[in-house]
PDB file of N, CA and C in Angstrom:
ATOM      1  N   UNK A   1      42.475 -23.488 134.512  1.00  0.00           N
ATOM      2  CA  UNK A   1      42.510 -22.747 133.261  1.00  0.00           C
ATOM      3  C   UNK A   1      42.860 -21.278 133.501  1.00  0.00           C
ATOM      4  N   UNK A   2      42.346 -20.448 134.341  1.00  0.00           N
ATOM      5  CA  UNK A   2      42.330 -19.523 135.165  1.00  0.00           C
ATOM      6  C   UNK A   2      44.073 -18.805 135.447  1.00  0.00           C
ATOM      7  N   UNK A   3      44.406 -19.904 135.902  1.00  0.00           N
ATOM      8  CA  UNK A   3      46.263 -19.794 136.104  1.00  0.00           C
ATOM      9  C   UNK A   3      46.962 -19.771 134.773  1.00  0.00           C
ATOM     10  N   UNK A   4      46.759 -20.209 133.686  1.00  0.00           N
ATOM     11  CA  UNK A   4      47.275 -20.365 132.388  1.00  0.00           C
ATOM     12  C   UNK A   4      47.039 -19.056 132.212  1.00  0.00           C
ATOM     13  N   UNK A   5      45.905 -18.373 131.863  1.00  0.00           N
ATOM     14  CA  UNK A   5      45.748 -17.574 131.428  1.00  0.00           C
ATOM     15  C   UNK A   5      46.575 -15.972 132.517  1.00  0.00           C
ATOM     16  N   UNK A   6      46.535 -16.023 133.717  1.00  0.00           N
ATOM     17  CA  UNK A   6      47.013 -15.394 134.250  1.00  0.00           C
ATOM     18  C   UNK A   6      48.678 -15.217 133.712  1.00  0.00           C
ATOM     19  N   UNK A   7      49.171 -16.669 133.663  1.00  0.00           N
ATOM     20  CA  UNK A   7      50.202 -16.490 133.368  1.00  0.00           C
ATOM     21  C   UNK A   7      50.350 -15.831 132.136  1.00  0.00           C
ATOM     22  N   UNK A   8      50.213 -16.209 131.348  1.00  0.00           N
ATOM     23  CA  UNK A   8      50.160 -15.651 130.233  1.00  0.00           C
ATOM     24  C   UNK A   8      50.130 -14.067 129.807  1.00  0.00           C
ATOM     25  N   UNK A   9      49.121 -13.353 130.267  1.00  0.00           N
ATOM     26  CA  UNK A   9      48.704 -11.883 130.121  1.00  0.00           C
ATOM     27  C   UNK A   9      50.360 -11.849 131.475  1.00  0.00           C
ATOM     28  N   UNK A  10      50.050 -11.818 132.346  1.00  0.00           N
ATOM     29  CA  UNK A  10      51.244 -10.970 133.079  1.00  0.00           C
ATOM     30  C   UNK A  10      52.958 -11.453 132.809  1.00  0.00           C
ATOM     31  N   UNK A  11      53.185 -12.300 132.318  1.00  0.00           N
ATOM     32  CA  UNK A  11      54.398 -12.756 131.555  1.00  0.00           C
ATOM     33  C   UNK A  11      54.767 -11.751 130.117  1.00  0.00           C
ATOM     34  N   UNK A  12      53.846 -11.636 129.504  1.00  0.00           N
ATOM     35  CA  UNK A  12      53.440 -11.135 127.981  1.00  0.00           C
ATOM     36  C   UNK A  12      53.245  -9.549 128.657  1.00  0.00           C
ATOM     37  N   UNK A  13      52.832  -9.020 129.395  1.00  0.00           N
ATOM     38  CA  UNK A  13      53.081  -7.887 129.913  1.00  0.00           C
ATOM     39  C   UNK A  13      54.821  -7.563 130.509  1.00  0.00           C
ATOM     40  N   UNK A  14      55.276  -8.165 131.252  1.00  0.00           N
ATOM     41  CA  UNK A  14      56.562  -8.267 131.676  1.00  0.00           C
ATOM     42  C   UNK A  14      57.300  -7.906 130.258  1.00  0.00           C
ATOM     43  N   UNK A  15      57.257  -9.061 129.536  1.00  0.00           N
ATOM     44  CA  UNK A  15      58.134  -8.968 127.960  1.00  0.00           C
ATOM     45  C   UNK A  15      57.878  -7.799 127.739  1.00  0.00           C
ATOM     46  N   UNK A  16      56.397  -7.499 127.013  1.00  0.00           N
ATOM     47  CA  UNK A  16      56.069  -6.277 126.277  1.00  0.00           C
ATOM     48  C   UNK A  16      56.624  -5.109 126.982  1.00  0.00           C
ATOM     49  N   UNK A  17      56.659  -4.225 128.598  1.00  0.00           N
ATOM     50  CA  UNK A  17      57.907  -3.711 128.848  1.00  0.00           C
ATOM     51  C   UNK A  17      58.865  -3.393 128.722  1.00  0.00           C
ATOM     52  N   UNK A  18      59.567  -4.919 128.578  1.00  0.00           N
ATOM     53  CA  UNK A  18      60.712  -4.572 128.491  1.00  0.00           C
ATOM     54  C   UNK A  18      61.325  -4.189 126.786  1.00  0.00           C
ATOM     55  N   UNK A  19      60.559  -4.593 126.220  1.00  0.00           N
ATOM     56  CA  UNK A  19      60.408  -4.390 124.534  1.00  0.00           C
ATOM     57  C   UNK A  19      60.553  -3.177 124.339  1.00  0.00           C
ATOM     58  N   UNK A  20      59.768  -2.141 125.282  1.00  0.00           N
ATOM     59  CA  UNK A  20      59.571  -0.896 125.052  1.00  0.00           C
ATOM     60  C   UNK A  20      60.662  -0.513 125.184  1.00  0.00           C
ATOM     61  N   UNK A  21      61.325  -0.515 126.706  1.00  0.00           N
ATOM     62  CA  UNK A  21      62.410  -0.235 127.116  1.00  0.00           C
ATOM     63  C   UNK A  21      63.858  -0.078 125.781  1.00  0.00           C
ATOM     64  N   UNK A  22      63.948  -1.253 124.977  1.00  0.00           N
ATOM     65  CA  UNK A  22      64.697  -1.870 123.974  1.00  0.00           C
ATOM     66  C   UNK A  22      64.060  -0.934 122.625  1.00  0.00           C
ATOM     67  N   UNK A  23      62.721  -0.912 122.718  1.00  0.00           N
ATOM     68  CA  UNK A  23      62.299  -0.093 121.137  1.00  0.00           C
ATOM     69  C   UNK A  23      62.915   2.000 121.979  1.00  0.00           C
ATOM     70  N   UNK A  24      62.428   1.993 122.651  1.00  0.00           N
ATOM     71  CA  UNK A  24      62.277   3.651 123.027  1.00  0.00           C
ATOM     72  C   UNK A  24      63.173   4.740 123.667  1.00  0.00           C
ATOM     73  N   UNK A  25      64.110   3.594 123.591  1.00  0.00           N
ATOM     74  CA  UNK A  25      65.741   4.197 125.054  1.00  0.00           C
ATOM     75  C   UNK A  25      66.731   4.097 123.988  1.00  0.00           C
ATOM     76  N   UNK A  26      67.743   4.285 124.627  1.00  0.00           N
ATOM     77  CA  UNK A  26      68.960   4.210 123.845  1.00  0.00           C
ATOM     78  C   UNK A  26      69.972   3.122 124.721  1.00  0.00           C
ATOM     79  N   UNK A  27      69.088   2.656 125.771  1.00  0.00           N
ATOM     80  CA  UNK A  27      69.625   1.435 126.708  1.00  0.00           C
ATOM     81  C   UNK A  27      70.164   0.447 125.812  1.00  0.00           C
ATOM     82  N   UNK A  28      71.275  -0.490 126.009  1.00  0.00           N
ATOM     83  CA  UNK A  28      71.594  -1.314 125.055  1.00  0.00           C
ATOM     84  C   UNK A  28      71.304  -2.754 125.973  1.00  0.00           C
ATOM     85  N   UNK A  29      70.809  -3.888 125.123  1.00  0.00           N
ATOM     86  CA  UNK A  29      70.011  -4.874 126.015  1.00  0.00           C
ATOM     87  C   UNK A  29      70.316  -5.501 127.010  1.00  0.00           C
ATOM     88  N   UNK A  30      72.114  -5.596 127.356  1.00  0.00           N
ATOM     89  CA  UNK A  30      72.665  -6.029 128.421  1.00  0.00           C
ATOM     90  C   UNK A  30      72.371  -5.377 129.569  1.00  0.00           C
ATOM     91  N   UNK A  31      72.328  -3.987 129.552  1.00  0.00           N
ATOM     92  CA  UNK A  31      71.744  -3.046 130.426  1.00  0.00           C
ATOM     93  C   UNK A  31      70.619  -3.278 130.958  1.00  0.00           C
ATOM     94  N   UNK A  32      69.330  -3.486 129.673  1.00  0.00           N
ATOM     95  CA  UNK A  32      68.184  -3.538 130.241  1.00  0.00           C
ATOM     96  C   UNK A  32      67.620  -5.466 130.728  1.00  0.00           C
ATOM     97  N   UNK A  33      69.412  -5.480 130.575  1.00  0.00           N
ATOM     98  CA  UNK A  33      68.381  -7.499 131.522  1.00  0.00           C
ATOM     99  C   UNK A  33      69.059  -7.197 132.707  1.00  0.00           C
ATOM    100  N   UNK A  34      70.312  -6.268 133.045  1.00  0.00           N
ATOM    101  CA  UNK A  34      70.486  -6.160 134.537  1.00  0.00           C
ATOM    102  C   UNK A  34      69.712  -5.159 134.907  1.00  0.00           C
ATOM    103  N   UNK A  35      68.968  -4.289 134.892  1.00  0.00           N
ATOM    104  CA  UNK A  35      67.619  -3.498 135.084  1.00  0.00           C
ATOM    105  C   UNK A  35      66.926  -4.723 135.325  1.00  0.00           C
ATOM    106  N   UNK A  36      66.532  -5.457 134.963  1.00  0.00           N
ATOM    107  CA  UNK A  36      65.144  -6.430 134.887  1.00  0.00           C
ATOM    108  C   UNK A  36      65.527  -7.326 136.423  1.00  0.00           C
ATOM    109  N   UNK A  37      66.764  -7.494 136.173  1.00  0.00           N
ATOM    110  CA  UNK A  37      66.964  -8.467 137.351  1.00  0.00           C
ATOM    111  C   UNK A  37      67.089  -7.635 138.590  1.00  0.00           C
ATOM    112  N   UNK A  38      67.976  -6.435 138.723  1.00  0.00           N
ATOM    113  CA  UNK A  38      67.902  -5.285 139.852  1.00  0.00           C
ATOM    114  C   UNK A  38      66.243  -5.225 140.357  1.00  0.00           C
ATOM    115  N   UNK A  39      65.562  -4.956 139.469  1.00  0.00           N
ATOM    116  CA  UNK A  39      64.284  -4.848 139.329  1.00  0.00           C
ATOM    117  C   UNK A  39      63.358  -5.740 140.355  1.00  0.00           C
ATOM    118  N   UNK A  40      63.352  -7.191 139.653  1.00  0.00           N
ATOM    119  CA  UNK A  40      63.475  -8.403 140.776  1.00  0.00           C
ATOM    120  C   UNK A  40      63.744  -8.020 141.945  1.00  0.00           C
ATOM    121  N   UNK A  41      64.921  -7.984 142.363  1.00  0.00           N
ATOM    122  CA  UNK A  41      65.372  -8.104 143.432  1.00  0.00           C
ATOM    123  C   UNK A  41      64.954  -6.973 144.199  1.00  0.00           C
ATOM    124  N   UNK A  42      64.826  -5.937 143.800  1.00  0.00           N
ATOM    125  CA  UNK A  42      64.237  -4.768 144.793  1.00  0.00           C
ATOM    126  C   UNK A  42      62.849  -4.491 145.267  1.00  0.00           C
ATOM    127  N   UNK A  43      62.334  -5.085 143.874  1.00  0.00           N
ATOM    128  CA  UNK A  43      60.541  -5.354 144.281  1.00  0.00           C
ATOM    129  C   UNK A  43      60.344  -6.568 144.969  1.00  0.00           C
ATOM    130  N   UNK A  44      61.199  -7.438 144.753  1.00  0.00           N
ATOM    131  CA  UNK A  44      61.416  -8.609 146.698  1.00  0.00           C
ATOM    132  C   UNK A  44      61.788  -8.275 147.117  1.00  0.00           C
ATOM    133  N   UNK A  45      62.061  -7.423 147.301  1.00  0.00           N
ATOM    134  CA  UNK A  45      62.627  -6.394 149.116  1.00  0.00           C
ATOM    135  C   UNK A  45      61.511  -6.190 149.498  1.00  0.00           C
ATOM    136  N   UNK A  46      60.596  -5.377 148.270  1.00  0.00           N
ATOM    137  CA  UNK A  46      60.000  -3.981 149.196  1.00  0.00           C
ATOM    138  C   UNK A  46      58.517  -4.925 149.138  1.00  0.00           C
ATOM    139  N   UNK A  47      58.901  -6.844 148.981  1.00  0.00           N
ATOM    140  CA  UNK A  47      57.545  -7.210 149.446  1.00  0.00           C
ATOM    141  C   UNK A  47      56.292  -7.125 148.513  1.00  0.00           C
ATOM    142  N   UNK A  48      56.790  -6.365 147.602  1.00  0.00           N
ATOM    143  CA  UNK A  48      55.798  -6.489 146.045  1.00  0.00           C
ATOM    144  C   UNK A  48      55.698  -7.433 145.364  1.00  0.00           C
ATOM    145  N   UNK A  49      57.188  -7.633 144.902  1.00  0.00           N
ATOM    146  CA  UNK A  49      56.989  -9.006 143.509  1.00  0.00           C
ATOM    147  C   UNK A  49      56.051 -10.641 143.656  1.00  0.00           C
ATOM    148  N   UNK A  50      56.600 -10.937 145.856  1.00  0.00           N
ATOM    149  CA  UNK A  50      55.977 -12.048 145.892  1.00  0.00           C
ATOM    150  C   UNK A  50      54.291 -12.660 145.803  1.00  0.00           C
ATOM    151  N   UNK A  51      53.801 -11.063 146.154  1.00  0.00           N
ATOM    152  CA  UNK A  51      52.453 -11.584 145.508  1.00  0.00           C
ATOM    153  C   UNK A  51      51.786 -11.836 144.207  1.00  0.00           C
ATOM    154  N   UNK A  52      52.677 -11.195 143.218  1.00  0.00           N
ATOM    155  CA  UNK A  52      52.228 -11.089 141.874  1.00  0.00           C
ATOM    156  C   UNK A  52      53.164 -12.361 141.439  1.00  0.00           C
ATOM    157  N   UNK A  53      54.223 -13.029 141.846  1.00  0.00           N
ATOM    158  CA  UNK A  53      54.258 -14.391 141.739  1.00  0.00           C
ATOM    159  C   UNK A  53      53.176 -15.674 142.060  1.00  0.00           C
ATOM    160  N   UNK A  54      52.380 -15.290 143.339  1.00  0.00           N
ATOM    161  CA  UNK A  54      51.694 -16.631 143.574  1.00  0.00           C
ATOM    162  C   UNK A  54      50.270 -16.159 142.828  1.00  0.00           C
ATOM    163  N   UNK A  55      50.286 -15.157 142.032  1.00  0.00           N
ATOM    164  CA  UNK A  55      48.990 -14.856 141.389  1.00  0.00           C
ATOM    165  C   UNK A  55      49.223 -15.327 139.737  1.00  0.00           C
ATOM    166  N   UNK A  56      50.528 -15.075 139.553  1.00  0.00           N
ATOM    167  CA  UNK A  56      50.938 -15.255 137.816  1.00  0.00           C
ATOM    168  C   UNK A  56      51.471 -16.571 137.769  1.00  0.00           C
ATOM    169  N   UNK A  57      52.541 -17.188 138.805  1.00  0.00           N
ATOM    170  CA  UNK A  57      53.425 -18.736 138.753  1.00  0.00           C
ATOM    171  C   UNK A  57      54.249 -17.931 137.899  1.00  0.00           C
ATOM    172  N   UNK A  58      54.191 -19.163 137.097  1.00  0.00           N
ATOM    173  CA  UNK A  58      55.465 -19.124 135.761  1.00  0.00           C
ATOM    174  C   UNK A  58      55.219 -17.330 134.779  1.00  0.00           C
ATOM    175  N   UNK A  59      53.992 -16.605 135.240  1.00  0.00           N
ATOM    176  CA  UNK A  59      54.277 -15.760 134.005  1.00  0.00           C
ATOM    177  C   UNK A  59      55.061 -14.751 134.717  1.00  0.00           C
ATOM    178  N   UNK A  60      55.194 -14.994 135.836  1.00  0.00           N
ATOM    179  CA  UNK A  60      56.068 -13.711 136.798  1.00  0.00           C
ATOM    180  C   UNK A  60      57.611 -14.384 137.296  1.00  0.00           C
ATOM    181  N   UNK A  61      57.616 -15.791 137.239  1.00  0.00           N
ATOM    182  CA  UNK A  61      59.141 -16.189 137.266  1.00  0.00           C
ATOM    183  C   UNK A  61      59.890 -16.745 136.276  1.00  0.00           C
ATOM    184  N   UNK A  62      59.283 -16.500 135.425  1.00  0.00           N
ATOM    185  CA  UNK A  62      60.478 -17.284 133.402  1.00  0.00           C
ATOM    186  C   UNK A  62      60.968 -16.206 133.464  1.00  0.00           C
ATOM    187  N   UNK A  63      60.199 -14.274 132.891  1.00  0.00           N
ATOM    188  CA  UNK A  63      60.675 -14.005 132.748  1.00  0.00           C
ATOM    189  C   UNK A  63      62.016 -13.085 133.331  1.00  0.00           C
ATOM    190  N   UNK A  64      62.862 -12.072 132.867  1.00  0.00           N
ATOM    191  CA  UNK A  64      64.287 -12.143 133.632  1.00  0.00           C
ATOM    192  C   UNK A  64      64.123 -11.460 134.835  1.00  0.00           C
ATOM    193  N   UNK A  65      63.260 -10.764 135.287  1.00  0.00           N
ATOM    194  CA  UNK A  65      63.201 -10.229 136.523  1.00  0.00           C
ATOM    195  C   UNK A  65      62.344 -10.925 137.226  1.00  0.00           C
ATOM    196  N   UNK A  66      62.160 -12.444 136.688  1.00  0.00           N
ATOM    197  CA  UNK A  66      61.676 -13.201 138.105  1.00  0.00           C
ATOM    198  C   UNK A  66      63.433 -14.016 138.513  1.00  0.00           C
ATOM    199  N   UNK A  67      64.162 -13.635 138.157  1.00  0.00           N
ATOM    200  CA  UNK A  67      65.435 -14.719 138.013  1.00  0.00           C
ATOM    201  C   UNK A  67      65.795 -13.546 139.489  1.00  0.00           C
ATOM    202  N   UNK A  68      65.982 -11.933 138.964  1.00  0.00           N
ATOM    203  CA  UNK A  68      66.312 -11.707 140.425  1.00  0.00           C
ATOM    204  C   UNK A  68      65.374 -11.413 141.567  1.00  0.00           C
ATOM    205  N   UNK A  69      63.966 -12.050 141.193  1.00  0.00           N
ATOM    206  CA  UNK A  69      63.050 -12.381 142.572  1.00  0.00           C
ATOM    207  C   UNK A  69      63.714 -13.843 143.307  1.00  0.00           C
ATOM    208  N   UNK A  70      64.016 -14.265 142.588  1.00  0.00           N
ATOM    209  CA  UNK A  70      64.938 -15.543 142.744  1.00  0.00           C
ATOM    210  C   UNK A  70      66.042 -15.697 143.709  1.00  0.00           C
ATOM    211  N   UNK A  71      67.197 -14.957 142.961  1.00  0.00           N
ATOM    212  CA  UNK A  71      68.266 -14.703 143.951  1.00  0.00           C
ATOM    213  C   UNK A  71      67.666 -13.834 145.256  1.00  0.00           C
ATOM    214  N   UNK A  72      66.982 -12.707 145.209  1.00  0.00           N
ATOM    215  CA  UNK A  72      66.755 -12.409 146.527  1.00  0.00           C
ATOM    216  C   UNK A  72      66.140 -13.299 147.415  1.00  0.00           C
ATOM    217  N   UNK A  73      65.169 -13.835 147.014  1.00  0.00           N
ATOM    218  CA  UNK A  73      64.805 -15.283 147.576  1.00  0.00           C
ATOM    219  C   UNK A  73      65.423 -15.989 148.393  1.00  0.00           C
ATOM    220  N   UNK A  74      66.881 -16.464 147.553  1.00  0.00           N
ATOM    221  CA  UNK A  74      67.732 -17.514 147.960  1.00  0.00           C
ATOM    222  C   UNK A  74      68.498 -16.547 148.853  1.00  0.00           C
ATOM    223  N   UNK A  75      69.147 -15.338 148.554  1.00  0.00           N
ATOM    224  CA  UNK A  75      69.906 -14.931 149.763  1.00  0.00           C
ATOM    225  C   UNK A  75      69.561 -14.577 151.079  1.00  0.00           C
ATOM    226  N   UNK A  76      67.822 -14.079 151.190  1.00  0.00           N
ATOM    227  CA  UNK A  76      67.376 -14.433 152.205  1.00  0.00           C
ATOM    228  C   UNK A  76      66.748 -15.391 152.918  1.00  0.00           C
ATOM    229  N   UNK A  77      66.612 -16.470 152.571  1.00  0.00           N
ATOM    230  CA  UNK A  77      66.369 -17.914 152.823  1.00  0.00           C
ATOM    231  C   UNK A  77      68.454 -18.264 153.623  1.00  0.00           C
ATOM    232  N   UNK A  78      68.965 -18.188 152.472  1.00  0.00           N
ATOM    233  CA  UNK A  78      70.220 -18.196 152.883  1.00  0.00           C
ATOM    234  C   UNK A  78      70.970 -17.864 154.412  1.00  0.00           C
ATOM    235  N   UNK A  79      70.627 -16.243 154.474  1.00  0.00           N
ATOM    236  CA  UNK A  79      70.949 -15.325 155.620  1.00  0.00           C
ATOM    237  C   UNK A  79      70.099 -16.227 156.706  1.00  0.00           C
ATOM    238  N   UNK A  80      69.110 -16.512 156.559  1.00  0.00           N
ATOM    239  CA  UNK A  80      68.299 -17.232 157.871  1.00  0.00           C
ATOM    240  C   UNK A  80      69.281 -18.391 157.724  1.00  0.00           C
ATOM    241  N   UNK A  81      69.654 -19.242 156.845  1.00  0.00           N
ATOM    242  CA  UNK A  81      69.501 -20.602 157.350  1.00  0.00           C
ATOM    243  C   UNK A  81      71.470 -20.508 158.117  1.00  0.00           C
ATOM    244  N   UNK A  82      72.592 -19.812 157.409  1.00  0.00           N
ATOM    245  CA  UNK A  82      73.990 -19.383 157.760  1.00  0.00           C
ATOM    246  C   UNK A  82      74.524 -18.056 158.188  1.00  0.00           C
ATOM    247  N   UNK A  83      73.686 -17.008 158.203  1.00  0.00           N
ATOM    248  CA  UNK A  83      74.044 -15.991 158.946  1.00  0.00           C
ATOM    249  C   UNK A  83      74.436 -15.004 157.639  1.00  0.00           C
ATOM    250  N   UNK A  84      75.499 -14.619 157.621  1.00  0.00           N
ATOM    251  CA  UNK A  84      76.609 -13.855 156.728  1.00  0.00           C
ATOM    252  C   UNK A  84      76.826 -14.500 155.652  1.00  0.00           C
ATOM    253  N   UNK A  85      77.222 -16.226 155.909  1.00  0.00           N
ATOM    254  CA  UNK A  85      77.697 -16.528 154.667  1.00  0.00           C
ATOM    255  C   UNK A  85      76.545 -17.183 153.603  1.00  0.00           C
ATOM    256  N   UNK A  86      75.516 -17.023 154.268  1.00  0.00           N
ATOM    257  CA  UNK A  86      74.486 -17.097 153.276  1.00  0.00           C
ATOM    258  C   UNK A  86      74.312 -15.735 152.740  1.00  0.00           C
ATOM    259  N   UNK A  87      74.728 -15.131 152.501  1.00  0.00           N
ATOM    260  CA  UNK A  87      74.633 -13.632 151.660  1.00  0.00           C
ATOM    261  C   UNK A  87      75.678 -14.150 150.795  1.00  0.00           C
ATOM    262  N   UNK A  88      76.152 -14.778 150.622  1.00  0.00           N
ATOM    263  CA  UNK A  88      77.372 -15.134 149.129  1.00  0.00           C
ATOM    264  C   UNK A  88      76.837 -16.234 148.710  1.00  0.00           C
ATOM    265  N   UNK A  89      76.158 -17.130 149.420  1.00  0.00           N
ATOM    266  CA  UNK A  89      76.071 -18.295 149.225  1.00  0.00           C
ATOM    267  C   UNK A  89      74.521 -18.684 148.687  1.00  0.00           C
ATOM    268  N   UNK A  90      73.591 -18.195 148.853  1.00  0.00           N
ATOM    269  CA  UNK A  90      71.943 -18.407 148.909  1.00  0.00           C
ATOM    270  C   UNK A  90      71.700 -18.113 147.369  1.00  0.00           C
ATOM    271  N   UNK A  91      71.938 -17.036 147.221  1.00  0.00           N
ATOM    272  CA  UNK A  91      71.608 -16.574 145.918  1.00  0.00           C
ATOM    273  C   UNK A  91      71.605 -17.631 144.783  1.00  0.00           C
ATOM    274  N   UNK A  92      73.052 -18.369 144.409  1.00  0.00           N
ATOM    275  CA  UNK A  92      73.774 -19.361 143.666  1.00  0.00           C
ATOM    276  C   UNK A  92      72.613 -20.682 144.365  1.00  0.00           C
ATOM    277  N   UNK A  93      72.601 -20.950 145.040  1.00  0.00           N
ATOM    278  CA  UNK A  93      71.998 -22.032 145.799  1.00  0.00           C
ATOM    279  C   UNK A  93      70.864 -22.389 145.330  1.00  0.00           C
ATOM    280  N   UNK A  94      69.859 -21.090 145.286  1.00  0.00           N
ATOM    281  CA  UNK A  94      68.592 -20.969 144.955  1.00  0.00           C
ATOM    282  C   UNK A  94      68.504 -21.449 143.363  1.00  0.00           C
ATOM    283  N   UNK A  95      69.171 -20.376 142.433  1.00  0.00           N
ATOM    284  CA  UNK A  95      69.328 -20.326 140.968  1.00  0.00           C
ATOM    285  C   UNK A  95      70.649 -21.187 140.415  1.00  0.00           C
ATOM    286  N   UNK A  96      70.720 -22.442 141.017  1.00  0.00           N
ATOM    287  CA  UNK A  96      71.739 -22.963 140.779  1.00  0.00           C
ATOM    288  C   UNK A  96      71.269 -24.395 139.798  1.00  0.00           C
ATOM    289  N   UNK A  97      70.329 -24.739 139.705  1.00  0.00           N
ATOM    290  CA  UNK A  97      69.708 -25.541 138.382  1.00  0.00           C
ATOM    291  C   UNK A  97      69.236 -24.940 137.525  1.00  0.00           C
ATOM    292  N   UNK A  98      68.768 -23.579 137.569  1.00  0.00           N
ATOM    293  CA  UNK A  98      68.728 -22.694 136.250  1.00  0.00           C
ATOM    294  C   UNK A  98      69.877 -22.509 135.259  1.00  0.00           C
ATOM    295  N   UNK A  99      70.751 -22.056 136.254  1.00  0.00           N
ATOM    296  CA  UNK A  99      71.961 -21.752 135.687  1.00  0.00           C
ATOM    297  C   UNK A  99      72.603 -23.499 134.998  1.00  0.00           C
ATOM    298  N   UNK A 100      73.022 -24.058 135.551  1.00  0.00           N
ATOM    299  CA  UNK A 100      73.206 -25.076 135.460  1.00  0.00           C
ATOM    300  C   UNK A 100      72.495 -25.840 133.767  1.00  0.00           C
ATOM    301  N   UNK A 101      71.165 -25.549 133.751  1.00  0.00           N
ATOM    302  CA  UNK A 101      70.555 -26.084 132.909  1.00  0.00           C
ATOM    303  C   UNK A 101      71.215 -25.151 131.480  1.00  0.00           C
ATOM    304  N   UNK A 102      70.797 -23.600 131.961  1.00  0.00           N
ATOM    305  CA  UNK A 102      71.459 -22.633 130.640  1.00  0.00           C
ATOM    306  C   UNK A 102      72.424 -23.002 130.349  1.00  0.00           C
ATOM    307  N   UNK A 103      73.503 -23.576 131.057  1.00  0.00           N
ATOM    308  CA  UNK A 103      75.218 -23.437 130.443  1.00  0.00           C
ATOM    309  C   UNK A 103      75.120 -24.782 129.269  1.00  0.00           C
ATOM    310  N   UNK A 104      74.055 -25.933 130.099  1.00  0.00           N
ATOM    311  CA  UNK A 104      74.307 -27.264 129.416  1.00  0.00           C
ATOM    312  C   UNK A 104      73.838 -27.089 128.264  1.00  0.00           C
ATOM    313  N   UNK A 105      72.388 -26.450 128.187  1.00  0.00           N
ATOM    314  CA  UNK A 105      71.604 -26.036 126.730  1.00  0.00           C
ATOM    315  C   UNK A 105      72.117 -25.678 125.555  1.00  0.00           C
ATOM    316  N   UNK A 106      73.147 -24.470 126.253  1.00  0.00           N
ATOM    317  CA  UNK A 106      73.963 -23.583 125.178  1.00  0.00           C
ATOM    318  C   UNK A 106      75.237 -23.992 124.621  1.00  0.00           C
ATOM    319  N   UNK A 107      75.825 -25.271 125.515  1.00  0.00           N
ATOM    320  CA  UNK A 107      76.549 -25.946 124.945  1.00  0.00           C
ATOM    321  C   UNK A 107      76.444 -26.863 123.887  1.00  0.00           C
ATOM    322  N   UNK A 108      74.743 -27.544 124.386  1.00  0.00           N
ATOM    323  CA  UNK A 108      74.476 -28.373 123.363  1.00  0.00           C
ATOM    324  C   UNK A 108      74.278 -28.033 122.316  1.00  0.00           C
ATOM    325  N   UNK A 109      73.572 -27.011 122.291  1.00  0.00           N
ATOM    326  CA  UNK A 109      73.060 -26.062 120.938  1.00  0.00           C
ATOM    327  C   UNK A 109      74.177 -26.010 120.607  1.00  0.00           C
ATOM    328  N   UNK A 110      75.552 -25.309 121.126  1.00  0.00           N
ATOM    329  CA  UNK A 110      76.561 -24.959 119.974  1.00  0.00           C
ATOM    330  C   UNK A 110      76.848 -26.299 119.439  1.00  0.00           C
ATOM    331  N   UNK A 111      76.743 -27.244 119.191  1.00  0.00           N
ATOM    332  CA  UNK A 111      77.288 -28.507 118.909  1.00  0.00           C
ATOM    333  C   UNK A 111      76.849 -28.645 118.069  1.00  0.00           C
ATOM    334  N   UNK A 112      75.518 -27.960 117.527  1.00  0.00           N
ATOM    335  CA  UNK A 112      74.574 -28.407 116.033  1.00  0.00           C
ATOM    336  C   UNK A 112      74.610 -26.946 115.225  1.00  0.00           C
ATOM    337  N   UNK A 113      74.622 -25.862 115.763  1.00  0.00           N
ATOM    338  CA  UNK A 113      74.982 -25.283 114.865  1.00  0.00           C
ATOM    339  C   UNK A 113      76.003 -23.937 115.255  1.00  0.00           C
ATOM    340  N   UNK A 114      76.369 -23.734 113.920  1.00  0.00           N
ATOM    341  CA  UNK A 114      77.543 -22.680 114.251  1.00  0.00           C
ATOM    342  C   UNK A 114      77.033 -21.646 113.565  1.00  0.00           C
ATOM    343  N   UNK A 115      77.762 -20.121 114.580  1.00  0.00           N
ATOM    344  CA  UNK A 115      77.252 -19.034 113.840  1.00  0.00           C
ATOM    345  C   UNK A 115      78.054 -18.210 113.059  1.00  0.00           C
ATOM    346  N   UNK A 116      77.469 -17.616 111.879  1.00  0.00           N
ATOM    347  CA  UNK A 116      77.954 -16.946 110.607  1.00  0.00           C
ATOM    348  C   UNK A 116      78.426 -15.448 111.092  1.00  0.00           C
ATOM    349  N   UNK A 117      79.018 -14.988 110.843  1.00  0.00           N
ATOM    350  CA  UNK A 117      79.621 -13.285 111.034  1.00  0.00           C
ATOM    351  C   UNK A 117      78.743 -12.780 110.012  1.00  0.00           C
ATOM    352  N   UNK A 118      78.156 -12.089 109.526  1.00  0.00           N
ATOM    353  CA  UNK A 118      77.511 -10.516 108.909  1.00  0.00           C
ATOM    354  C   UNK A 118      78.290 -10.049 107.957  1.00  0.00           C
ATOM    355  N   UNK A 119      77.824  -9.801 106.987  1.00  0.00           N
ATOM    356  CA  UNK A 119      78.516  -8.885 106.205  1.00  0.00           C
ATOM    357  C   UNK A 119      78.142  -7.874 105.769  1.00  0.00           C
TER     358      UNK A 119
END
């Protein structure tokens, strides 16, 4: 029960962040999901993010800066397992049923509904 709830508060913290970021900047949101993922990936460098993963699970890897705890993940898993060409290759490797799953989702979805332009 303990883990649910963990997840939860530090996932819902992650979001709420980045909300701010989106309510208080003049950042426009594409910006602030490659921030989120840079983010990821540098706090798995510096050896931070992975503990607040095995403490949160899912509330520290759904959202988008667990995607680039992810790729850093995979490119260093990668680099050990091919040298060099696991630095092109690990990243994709790792996040490669995520991705995979998003493209199929968003295809399916477009199939049921279509979107309206604004007026």
């Amino acid at each position: 029960m303990m883990e649910y709830l963990n997840a939860f508060w530090v996932g819902g913290l992650i979001c709420a962040l980045a909300q701010i970021l989106l309510d208080k900047t003049k950042l426009m949101p594409g910006r602030i999901m490659v921030l989120l993922v840079c983010a990821g990936s540098v706090l798995s460098a510096l050896t931070i993010y992975k503990p607040l993963v095995d403490f949160a699970h899912a509330g520290a890897t759904v959202p988008l800066i667990g995607f680039g705890h992810l790729l850093f993940e995979g490119v260093k898993e990668g680099i050990d397992k091919k040298g060099l060409l696991g630095l092109f290759t690990g990243g994709l490797t790792a996040s490669a049923a995520g991705i995979s799953a998003a493209l199929i989702f968003g295809y399916l979805t477009s199939l049921f509904f279509r979107p309206k332009m604004k007026k």
